[in-house]
N, C-alpha and C. Protein backbone atom coordinates (compact mmCIF):
# COMPACT_ATOMS: atom_id res chain seq x y z
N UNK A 1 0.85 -1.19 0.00
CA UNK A 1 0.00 0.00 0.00
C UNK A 1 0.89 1.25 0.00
N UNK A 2 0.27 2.52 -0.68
CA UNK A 2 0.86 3.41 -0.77
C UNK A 2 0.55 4.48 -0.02
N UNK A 3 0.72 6.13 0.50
CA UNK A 3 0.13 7.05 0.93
C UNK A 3 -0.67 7.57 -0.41
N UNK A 4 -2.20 7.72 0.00
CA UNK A 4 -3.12 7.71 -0.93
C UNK A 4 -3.22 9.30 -1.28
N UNK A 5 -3.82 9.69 -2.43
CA UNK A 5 -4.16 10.91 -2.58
C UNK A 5 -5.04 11.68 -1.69
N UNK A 6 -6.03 11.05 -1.16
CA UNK A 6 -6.79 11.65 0.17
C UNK A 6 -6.01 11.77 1.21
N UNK A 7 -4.85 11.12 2.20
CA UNK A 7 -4.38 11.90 3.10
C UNK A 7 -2.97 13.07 2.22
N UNK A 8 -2.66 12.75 1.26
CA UNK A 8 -1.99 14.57 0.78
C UNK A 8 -3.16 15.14 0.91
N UNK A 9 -4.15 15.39 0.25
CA UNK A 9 -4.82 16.57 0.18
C UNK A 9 -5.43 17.02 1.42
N UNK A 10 -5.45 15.90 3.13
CA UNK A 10 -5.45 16.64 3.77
C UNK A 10 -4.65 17.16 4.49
N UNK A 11 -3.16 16.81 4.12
CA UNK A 11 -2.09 17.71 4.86
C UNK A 11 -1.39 18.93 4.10
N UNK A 12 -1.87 18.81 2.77
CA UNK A 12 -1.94 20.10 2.53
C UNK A 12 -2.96 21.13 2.58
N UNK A 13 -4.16 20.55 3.04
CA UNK A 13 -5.18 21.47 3.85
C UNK A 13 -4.70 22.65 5.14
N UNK A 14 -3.27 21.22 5.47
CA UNK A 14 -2.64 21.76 6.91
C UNK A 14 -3.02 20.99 8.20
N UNK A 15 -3.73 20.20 7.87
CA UNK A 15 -3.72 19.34 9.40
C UNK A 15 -2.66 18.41 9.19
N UNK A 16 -2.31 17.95 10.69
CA UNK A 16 -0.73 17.62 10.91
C UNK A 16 -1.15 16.08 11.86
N UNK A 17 -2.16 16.00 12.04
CA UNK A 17 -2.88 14.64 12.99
C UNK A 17 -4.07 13.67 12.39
N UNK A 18 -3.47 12.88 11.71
CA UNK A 18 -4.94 12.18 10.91
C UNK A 18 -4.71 10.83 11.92
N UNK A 19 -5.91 10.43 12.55
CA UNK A 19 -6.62 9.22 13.60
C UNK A 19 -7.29 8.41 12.20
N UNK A 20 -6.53 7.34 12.02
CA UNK A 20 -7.27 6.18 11.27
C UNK A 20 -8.30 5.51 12.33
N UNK A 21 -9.04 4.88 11.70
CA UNK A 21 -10.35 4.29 12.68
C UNK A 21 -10.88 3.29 11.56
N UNK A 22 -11.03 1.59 12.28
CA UNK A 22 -11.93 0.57 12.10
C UNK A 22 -12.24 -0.34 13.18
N UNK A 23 -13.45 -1.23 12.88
CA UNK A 23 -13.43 -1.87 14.04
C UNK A 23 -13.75 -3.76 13.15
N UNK A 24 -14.04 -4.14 14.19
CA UNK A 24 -13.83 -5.62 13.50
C UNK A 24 -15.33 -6.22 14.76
N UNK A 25 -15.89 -7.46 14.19
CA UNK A 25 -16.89 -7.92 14.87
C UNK A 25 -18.43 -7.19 15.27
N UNK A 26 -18.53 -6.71 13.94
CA UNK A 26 -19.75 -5.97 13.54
C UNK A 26 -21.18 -7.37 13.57
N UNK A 27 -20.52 -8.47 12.94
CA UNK A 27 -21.15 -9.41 12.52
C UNK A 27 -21.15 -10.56 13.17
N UNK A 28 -20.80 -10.45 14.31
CA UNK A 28 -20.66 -11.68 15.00
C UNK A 28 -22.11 -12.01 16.35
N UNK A 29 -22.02 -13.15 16.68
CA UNK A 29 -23.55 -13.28 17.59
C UNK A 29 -22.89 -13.28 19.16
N UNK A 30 -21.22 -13.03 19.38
CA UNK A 30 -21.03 -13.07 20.55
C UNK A 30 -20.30 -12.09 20.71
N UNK A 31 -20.29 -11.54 21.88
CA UNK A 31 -18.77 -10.44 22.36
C UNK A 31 -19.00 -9.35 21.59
N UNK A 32 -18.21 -8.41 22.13
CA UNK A 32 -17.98 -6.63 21.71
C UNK A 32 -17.95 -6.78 19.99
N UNK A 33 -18.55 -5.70 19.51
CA UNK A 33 -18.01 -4.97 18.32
C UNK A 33 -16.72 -3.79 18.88
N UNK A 34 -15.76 -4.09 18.48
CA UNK A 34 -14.33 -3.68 19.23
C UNK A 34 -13.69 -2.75 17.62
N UNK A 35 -13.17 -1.11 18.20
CA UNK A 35 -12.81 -0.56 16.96
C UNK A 35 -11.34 -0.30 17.84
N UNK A 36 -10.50 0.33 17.06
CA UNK A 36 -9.28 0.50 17.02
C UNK A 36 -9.02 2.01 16.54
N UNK A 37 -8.27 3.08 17.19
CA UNK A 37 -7.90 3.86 16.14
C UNK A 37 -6.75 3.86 17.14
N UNK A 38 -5.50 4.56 15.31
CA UNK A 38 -4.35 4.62 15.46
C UNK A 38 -3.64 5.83 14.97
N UNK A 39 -2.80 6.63 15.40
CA UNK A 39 -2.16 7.62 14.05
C UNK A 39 -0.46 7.04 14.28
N UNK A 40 -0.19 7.34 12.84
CA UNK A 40 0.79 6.85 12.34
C UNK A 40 1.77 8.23 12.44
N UNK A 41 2.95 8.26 12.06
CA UNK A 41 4.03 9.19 11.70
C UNK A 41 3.98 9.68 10.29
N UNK A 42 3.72 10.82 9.99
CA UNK A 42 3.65 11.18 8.56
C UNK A 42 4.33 10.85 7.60
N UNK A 43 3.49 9.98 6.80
CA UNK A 43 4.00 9.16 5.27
C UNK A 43 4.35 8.52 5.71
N UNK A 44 4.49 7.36 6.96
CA UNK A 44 4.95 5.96 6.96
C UNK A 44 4.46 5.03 6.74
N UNK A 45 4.63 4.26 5.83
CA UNK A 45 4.39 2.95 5.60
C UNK A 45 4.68 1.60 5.75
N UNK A 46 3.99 0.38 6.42
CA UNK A 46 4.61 -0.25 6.91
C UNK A 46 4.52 -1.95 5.87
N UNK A 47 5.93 -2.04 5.90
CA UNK A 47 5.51 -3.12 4.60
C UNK A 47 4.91 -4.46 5.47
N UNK A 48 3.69 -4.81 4.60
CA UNK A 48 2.90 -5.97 4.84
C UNK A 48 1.62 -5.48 5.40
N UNK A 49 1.52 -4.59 5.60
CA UNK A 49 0.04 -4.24 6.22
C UNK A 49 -0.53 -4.00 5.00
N UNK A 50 -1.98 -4.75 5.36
CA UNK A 50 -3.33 -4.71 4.52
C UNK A 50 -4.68 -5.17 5.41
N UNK A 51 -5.58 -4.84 4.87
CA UNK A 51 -6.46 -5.33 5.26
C UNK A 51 -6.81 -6.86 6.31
N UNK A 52 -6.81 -6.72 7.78
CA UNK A 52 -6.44 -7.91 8.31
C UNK A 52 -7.22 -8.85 8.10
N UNK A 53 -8.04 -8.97 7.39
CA UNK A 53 -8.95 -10.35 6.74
C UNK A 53 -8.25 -11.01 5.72
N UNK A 54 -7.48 -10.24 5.48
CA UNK A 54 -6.94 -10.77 4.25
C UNK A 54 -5.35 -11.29 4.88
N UNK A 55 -4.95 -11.10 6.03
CA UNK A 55 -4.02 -11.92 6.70
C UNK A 55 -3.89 -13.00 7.10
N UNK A 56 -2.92 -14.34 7.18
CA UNK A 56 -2.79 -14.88 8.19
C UNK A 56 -2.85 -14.65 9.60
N UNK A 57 -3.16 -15.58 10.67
CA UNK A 57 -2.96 -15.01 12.02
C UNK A 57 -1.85 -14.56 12.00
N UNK A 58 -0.67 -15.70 12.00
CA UNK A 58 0.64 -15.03 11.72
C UNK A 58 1.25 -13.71 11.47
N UNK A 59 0.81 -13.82 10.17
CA UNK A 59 1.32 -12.70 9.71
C UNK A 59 0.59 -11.47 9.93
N UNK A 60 -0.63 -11.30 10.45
CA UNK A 60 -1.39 -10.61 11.51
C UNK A 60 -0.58 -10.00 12.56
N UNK A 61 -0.51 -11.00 13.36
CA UNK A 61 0.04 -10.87 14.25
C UNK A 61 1.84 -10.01 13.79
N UNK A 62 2.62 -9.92 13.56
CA UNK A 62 3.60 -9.57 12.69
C UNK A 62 3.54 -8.14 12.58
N UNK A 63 2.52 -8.33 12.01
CA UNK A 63 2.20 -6.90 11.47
C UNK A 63 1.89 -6.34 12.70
N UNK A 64 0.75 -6.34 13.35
CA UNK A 64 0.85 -5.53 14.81
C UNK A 64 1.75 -5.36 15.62
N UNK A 65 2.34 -6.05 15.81
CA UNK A 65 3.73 -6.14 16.24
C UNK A 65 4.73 -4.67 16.16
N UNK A 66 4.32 -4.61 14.70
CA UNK A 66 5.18 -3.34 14.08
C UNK A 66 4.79 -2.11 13.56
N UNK A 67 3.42 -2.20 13.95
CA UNK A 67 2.24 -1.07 14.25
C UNK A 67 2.71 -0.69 15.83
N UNK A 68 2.37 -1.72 16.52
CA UNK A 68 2.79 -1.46 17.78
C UNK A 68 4.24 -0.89 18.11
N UNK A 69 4.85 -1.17 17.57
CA UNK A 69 6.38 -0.26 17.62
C UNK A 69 6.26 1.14 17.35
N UNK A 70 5.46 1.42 16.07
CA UNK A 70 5.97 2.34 15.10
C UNK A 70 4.55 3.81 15.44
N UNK A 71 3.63 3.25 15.84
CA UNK A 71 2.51 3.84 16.37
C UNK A 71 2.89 5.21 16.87
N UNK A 72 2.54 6.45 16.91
CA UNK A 72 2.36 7.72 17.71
C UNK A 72 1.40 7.42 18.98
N UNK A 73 0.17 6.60 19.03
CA UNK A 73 -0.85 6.90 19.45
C UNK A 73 -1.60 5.43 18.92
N UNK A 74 -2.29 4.97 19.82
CA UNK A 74 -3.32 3.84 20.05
C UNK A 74 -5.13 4.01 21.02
N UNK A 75 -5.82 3.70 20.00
CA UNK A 75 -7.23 3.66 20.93
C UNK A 75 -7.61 2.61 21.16
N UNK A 76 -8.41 2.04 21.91
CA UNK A 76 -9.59 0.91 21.75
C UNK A 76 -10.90 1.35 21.82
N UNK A 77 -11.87 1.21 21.79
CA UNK A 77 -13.46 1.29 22.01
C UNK A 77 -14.05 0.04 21.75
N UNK A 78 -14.59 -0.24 23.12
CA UNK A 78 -15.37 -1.65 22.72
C UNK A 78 -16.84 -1.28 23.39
N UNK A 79 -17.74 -1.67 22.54
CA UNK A 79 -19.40 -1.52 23.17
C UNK A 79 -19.76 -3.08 23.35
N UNK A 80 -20.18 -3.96 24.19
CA UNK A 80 -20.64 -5.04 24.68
C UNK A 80 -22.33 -5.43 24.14
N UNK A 81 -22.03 -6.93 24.40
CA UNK A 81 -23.56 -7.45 23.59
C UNK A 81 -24.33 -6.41 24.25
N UNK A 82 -24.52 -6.37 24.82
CA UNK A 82 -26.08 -5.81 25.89
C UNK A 82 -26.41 -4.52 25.44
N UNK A 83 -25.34 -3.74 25.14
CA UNK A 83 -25.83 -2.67 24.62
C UNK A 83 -26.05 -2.91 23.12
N UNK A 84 -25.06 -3.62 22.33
CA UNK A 84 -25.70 -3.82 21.06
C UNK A 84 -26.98 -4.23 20.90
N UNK A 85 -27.79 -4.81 21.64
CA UNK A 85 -28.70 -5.55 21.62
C UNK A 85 -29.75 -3.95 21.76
N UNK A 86 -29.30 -2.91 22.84
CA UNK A 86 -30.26 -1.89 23.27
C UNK A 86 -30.11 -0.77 21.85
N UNK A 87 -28.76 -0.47 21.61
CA UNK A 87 -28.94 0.40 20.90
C UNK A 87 -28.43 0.20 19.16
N UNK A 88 -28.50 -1.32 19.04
CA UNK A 88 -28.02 -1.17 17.52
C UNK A 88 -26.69 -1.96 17.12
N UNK A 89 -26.43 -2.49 16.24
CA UNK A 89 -25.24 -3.00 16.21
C UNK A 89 -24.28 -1.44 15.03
N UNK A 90 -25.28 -0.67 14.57
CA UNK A 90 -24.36 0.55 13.24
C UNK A 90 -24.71 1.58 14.45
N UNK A 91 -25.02 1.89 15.46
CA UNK A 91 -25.23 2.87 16.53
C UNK A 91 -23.97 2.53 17.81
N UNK A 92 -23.55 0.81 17.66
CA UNK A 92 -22.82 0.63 18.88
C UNK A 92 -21.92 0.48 18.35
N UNK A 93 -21.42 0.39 16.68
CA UNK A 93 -20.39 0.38 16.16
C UNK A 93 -19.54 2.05 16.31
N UNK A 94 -20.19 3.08 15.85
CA UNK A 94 -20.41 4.12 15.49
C UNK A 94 -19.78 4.69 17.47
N UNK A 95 -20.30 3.82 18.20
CA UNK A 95 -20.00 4.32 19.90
C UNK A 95 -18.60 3.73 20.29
N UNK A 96 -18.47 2.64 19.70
CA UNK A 96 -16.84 2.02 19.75
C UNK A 96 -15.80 3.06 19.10
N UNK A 97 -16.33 3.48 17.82
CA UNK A 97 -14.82 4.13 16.83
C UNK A 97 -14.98 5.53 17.38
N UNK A 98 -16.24 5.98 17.96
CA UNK A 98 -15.88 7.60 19.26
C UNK A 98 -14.98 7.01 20.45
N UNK A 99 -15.43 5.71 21.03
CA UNK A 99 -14.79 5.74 21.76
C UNK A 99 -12.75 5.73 21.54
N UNK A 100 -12.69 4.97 21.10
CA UNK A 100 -11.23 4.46 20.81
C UNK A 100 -10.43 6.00 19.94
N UNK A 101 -10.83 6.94 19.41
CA UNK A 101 -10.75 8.10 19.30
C UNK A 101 -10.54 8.52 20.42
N UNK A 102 -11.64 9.08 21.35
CA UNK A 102 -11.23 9.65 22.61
C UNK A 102 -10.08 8.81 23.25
N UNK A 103 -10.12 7.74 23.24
CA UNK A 103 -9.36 6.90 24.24
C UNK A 103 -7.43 6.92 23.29
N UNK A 104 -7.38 7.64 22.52
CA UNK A 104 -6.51 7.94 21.89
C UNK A 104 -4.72 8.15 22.97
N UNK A 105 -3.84 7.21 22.81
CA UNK A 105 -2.54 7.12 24.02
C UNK A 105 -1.61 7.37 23.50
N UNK A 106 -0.30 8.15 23.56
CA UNK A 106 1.05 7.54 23.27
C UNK A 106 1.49 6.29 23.78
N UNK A 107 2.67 5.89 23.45
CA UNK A 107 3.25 5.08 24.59
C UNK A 107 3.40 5.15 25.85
N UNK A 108 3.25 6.55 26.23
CA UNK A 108 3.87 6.66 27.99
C UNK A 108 2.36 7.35 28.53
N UNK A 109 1.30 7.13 27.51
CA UNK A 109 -0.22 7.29 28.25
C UNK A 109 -0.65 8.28 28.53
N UNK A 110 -0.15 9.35 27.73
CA UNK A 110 -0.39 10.83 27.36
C UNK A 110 -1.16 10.47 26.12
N UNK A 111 -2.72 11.46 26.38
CA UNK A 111 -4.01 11.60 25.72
C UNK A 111 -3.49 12.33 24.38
N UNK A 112 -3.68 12.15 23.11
CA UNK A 112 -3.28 12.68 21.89
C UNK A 112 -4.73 12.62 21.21
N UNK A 113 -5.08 14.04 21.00
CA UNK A 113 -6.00 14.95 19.77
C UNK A 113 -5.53 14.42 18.62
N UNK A 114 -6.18 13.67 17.96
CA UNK A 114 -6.06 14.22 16.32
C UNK A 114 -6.76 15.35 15.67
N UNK A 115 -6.08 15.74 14.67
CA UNK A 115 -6.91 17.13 13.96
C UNK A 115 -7.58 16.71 12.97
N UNK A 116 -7.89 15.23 12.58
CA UNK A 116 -8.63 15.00 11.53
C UNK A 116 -9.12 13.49 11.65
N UNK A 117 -9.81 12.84 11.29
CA UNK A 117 -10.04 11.67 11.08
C UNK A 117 -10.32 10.73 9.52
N UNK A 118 -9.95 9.53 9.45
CA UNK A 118 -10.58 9.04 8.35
C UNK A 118 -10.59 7.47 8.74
N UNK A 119 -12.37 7.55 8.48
CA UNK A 119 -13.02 6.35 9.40
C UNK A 119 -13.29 5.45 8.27
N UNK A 120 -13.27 3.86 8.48
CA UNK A 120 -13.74 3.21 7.42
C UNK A 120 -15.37 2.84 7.42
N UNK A 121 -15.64 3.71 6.40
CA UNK A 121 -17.37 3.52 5.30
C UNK A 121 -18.60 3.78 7.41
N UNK A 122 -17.56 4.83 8.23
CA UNK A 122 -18.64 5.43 8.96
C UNK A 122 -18.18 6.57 9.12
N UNK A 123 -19.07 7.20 10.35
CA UNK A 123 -19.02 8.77 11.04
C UNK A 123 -19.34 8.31 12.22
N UNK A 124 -18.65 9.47 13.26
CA UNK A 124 -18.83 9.60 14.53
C UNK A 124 -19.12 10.85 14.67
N UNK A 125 -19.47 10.85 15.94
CA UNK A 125 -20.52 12.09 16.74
C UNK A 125 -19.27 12.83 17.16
N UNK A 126 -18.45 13.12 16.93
CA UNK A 126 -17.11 14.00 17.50
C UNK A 126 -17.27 15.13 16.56
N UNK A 127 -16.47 16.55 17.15
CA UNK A 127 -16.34 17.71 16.66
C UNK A 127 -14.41 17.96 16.27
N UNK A 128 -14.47 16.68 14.94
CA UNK A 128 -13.63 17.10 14.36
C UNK A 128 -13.60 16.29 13.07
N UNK A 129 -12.96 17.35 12.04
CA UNK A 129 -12.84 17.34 10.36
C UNK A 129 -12.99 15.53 10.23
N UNK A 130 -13.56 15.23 9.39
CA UNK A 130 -13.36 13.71 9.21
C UNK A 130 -14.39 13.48 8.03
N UNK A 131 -13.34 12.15 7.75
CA UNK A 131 -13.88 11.76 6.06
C UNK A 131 -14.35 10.37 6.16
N UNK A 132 -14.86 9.27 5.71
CA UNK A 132 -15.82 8.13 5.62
C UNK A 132 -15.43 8.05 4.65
N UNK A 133 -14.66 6.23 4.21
CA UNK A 133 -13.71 6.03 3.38
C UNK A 133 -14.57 4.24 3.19
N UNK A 134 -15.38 4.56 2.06
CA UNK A 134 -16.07 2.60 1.68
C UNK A 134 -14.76 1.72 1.70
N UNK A 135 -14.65 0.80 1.88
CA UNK A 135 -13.76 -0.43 2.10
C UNK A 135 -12.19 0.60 2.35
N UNK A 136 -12.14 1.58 3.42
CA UNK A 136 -11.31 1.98 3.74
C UNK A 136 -9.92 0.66 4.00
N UNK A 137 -10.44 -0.15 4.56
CA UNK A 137 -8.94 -0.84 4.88
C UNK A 137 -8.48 -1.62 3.59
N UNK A 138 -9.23 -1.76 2.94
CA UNK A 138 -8.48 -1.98 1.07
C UNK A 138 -7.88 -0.55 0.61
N UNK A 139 -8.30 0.44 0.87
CA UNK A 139 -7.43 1.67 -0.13
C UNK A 139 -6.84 2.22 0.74
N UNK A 140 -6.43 2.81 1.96
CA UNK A 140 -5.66 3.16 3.46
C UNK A 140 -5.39 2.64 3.84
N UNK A 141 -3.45 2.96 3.95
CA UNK A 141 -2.67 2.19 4.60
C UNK A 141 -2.76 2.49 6.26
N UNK A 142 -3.22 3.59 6.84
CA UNK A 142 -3.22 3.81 8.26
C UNK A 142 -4.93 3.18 8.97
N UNK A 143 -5.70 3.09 7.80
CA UNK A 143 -7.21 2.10 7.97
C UNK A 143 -6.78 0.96 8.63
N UNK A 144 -6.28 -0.04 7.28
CA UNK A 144 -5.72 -0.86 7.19
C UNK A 144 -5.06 -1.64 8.95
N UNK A 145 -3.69 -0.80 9.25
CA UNK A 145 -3.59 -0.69 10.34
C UNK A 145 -4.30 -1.17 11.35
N UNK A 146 -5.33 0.19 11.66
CA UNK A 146 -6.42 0.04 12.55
C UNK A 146 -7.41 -1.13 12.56
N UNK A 147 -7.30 -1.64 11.35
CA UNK A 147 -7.92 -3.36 11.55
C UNK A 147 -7.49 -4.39 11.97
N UNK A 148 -5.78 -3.97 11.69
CA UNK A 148 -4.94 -5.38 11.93
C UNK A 148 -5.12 -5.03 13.93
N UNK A 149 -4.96 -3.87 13.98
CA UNK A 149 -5.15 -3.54 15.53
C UNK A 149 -5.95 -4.09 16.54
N UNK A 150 -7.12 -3.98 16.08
CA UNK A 150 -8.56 -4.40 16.30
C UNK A 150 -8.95 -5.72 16.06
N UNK A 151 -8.36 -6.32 15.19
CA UNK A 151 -8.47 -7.71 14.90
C UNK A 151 -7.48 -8.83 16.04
N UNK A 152 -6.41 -7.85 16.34
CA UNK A 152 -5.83 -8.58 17.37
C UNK A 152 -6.48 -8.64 18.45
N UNK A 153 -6.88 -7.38 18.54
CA UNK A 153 -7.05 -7.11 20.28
C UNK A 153 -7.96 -8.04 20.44
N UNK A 154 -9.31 -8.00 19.66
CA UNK A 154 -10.81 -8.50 19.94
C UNK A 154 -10.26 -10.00 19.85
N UNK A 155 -9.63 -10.63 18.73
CA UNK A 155 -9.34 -11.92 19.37
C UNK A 155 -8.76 -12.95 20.59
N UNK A 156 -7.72 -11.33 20.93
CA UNK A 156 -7.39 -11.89 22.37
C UNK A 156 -8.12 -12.02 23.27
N UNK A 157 -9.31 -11.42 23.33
CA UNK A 157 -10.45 -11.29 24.52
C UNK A 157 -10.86 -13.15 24.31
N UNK A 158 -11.06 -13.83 23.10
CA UNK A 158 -11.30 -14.68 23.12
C UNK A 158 -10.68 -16.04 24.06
N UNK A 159 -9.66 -15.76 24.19
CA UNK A 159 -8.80 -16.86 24.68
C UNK A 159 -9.16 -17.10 25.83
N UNK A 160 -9.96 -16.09 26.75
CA UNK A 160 -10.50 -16.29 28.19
C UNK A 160 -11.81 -16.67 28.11
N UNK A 161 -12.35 -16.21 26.82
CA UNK A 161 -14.13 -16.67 26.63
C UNK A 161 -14.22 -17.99 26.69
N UNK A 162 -13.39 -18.17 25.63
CA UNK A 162 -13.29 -20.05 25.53
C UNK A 162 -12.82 -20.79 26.75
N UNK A 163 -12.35 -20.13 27.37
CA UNK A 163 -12.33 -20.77 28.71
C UNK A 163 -13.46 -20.88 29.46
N UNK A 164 -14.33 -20.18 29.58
CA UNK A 164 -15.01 -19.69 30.27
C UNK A 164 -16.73 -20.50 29.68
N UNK A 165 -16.81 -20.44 28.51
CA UNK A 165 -17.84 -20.98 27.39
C UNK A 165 -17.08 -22.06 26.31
N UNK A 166 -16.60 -22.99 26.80
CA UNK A 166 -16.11 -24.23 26.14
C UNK A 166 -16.86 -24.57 24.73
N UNK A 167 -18.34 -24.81 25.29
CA UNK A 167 -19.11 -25.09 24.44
C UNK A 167 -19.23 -24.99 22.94
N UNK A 168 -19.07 -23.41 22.95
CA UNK A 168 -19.29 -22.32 21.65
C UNK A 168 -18.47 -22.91 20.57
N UNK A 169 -17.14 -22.88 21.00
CA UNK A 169 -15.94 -23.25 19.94
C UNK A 169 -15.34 -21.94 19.56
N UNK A 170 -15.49 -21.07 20.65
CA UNK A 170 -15.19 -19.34 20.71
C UNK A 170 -13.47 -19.77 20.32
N UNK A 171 -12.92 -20.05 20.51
CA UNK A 171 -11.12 -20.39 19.97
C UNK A 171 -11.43 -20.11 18.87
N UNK A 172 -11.82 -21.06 17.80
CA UNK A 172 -11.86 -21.00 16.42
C UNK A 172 -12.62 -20.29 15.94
N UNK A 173 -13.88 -19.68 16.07
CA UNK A 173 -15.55 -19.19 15.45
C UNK A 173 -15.30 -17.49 16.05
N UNK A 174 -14.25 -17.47 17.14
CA UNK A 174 -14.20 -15.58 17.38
C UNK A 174 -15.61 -14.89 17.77
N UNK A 175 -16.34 -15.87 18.01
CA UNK A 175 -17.70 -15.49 18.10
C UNK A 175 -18.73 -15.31 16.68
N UNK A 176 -18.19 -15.57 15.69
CA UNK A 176 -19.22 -15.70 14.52
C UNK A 176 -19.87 -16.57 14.62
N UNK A 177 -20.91 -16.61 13.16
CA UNK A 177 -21.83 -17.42 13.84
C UNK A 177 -21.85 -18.65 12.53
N UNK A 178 -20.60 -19.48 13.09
CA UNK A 178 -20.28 -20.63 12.28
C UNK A 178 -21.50 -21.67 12.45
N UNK A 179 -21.42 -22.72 11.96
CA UNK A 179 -22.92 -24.06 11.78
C UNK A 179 -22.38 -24.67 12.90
N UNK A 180 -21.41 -25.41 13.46
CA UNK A 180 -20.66 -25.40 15.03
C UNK A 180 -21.62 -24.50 16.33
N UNK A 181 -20.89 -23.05 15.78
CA UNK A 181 -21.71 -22.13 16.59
C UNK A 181 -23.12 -21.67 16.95
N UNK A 182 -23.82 -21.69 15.89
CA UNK A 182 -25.15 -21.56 15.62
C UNK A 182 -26.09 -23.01 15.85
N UNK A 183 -25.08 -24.43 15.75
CA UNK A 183 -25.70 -25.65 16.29
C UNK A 183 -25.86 -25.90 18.00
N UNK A 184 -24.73 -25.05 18.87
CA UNK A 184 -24.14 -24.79 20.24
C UNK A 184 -24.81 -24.40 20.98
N UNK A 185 -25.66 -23.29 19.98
CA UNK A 185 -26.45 -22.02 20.89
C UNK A 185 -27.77 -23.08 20.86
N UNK A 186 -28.10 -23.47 20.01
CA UNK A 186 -29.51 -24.54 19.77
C UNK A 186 -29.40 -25.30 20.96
N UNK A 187 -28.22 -25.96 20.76
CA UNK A 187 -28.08 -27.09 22.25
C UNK A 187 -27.99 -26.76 23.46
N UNK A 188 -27.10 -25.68 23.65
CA UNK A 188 -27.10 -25.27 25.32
C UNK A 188 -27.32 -24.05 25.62
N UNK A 189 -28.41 -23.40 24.80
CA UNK A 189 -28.23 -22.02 25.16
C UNK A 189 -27.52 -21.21 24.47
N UNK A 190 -28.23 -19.85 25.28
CA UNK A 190 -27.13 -18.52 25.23
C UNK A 190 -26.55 -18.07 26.59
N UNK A 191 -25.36 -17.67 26.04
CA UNK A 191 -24.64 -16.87 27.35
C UNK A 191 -24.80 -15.45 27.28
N UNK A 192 -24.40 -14.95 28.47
CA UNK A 192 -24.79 -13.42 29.05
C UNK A 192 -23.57 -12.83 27.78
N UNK A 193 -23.00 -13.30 27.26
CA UNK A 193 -22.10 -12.45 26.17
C UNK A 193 -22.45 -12.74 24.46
N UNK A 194 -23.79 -13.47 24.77
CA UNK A 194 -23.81 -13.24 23.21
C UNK A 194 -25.27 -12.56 22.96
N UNK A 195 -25.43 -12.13 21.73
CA UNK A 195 -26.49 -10.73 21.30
C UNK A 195 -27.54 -11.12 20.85
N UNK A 196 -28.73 -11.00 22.19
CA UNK A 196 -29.81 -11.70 21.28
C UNK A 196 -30.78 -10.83 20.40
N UNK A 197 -30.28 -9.88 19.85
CA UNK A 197 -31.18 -9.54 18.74
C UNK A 197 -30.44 -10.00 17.67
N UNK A 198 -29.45 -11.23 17.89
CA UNK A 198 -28.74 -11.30 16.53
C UNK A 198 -29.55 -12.88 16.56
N UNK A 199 -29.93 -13.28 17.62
CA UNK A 199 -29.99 -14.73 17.57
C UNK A 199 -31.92 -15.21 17.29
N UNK A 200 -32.16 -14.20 16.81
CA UNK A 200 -34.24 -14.41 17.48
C UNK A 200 -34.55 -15.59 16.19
N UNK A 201 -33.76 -15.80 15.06
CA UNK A 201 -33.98 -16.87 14.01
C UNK A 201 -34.02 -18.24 14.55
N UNK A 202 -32.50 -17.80 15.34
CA UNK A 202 -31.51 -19.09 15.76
C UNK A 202 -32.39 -19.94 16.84
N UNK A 203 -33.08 -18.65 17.77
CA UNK A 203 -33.82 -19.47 19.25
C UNK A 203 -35.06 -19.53 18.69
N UNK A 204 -35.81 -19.05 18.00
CA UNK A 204 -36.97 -19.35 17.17
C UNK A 204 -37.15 -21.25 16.83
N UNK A 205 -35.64 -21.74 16.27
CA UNK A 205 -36.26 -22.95 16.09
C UNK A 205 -35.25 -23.89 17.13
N UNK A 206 -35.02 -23.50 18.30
CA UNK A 206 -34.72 -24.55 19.17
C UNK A 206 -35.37 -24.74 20.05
């Protein structure tokens, strides 16, 4: 990936702080929709980052690694089933990528403003310049990023779920809603972490 024509034209606008923002687990029937934002060092590019769906874990992992090195600044925002369930899964998405914005760190945990944003294919309720970029983490390399970010983090939450909910097959399924997963919930239920306005098909015929 390259530095795209949309972030020149906004640093020659003159802003000096662009906050990439995505989140990962929009679509899943268990656990947080979890976003990520990150700002990068102007014009850096980091070879191997793309879109983290399109990664190995591995090489996922790799890559954050060297996000995590190279980073100015790191967010998280995570909104939980319960509220997805109250206010929306594009309303609690939309509350994750404000959050992880605000929640914006250096390394030594000093709060960092960006002066601009560019969110992938949303908007947030914040009072600053920002652009909504469709399949942002295919054409933005600092998007991009923010997925491989987010894709880590939210999977690590898993490793304690599956402890915790054996059943599911949360290790492998991340909380989607694999034929495994969606056969699980039929057999034993739901747990207090998965979203039942995602599931009313699923408990309909068990």
């Amino acid at each position: 990936m390259v530095i795209s024509d949309i972030e020149k034209e906004i640093w020659q606008e003159g802003y000096t702080t662009i906050a990439y923002c995505d989140e990962v687990g929009r679509g899943c029937l268990f656990g947080p929709v979890l976003a990520a934002a990150i700002i990068l060092p102007k014009g850096l590019i980091i070879e191997g980052i793309k879109d983290s769906k399109k990664l190995s874990p591995k090489k996922r992992l790799e890559a954050y690694e060297l996000i995590m090195q190279q980073a100015i600044a790191i967010g998280i925002g995570k909104v939980h089933a319960h509220t997805i369930d109250v206010i929306n899964i594009k309303n609690a998405t939309r509350l994750a990528m404000k959050n992880a914005i605000l929640n914006l760190q250096d390394p030594n945990g000093n709060s960092i403003k960006p002066d601009f944003l560019l969110i992938d294919a949303e908007e947030v309720n914040l009072d600053i310049p920002q652009k909504s970029i469709v399949k942002g983490d295919d054409l933005i390399h600092g998007i991009a990023a923010a997925s491989i970010v987010a894709k880590v983090r939210r999977d690590a939450l898993f490793t304690d779920w599956h402890k915790k909910y054996p059943v599911y097959g949360l290790d492998t399924n991340k909380g989607y809603g694999t034929k495994a997963h969606r056969e699980a919930i039929v057999k034993y239920g739901i747990s207090d972490q998965h979203r039942k306005s995602f599931l009313k098909k699923i408990l309909a015929h068990s």
